[in-house]
Protein backbone atom coordinates (compact mmCIF):
# COMPACT_ATOMS: atom_id res chain seq x y z
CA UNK A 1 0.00 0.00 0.00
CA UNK A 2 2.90 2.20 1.14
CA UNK A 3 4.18 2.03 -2.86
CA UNK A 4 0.65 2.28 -4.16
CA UNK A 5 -0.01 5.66 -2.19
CA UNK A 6 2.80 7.51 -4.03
CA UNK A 7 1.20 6.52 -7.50
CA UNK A 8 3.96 4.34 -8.89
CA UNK A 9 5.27 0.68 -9.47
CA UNK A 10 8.35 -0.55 -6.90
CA UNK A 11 11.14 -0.53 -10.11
CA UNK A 12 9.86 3.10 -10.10
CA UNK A 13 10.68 4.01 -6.94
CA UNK A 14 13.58 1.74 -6.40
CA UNK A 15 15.17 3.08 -9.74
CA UNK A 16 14.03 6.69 -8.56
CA UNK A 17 15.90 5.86 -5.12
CA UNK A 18 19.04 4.30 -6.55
CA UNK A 19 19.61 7.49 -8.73
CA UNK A 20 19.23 9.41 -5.92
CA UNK A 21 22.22 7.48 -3.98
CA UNK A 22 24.35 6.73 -6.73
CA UNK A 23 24.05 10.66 -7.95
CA UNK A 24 25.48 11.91 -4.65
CA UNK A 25 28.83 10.16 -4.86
CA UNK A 26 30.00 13.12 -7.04
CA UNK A 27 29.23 15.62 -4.40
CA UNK A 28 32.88 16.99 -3.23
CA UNK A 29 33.70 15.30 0.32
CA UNK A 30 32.02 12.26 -0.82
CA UNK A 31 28.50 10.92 -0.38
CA UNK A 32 26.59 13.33 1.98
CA UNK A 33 24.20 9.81 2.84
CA UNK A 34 27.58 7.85 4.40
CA UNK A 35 28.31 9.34 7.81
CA UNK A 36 31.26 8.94 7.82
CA UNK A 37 34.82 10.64 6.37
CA UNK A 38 36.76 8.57 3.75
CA UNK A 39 40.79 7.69 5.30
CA UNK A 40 42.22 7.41 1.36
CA UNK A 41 39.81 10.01 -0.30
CA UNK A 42 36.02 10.16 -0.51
CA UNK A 43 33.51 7.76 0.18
CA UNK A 44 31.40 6.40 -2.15
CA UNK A 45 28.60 4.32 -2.68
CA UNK A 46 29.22 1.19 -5.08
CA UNK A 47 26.29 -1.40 -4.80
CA UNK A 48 22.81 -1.26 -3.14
CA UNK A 49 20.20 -3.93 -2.00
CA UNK A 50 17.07 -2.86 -1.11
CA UNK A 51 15.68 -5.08 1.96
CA UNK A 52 12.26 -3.88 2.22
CA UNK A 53 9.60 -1.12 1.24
CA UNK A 54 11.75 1.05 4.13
CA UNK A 55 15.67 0.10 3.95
CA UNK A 56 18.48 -0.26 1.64
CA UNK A 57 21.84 -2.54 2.48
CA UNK A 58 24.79 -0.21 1.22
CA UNK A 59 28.66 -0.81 0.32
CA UNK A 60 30.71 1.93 0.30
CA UNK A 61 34.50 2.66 -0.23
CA UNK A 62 37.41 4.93 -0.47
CA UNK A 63 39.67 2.14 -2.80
CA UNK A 64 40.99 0.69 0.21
CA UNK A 65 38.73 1.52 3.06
CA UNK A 66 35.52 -0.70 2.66
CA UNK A 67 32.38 -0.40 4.84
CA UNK A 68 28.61 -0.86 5.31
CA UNK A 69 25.56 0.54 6.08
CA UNK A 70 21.80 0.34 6.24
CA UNK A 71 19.38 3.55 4.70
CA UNK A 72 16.34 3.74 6.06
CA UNK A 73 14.28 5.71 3.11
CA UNK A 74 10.68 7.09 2.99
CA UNK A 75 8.63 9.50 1.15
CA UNK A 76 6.95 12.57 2.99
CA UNK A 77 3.51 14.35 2.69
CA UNK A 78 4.82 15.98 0.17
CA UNK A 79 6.22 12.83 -1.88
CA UNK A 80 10.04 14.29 -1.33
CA UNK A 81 12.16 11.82 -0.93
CA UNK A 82 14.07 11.21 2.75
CA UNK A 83 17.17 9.30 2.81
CA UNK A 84 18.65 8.26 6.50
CA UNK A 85 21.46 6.47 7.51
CA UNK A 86 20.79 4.39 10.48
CA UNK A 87 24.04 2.69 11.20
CA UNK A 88 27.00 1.89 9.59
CA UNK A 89 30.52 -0.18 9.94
CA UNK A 90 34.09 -0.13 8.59
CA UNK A 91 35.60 -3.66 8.08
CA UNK A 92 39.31 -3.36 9.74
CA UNK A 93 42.20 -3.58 7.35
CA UNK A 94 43.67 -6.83 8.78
C-alpha cells in the first residue's frame, strides 16, 4: 500500500531511489548519505540492496577503506524523498 499511495510501481521508486544514492557520490567530500569521512579520499557508494519497502543494504569505499551501512528511506507528505542512515561499519584492514 505504502508504494501504491505515491502513485507508482516498486522498479519506479527503487530506480528513482538508486539514482538518488548513486548521484550523490559526485558531491565533493564524498557521499553526503555515508556518515562517515573517507581515510584514502572520498567515500562512495558502489552497490545497493534494497531489503524492504523502508531500507536499503549499502557498500561503500574509499579504494581501500571498505564499509557498510543500512538507509532507512521514505517518502513525505509531500512525496520528497528522505534518505537516512541508520548505522553503519568499517571492516578493519587486517
Amino acid at each position: 500500500r505504502y508504494i501504491e499511495r505515491l502513485g507508482m510501481e516498486a522498479e519506479e521508486v527503487q530506480q528513482l531511489i538508486s539514482d538518488k544514492i548513486y548521484d550523490q557520490n559526485g558531491t565533493p567530500g564524498g557521499n553526503p548519505i555515508i556518515p562517515l569521512k573517507g581515510v584514502n579520499g572520498d567515500f562512495k557508494i558502489n552497490k545497493i540492496k534494497f531489503l524492504n519497502h523502508r531500507w536499503i543494504q549499502a557498500d561503500f569505499s574509499d579504494g581501500t577503506t571498505w564499509g557498510e551501512m543500512i538507509i532507512e528511506y521514505f517518502f513525505d507528505e509531500n512525496n520528497k524523498l528522505e534518505l537516512i542512515p541508520l548505522s553503519s561499519l568499517l571492516y578493519s584492514g587486517s
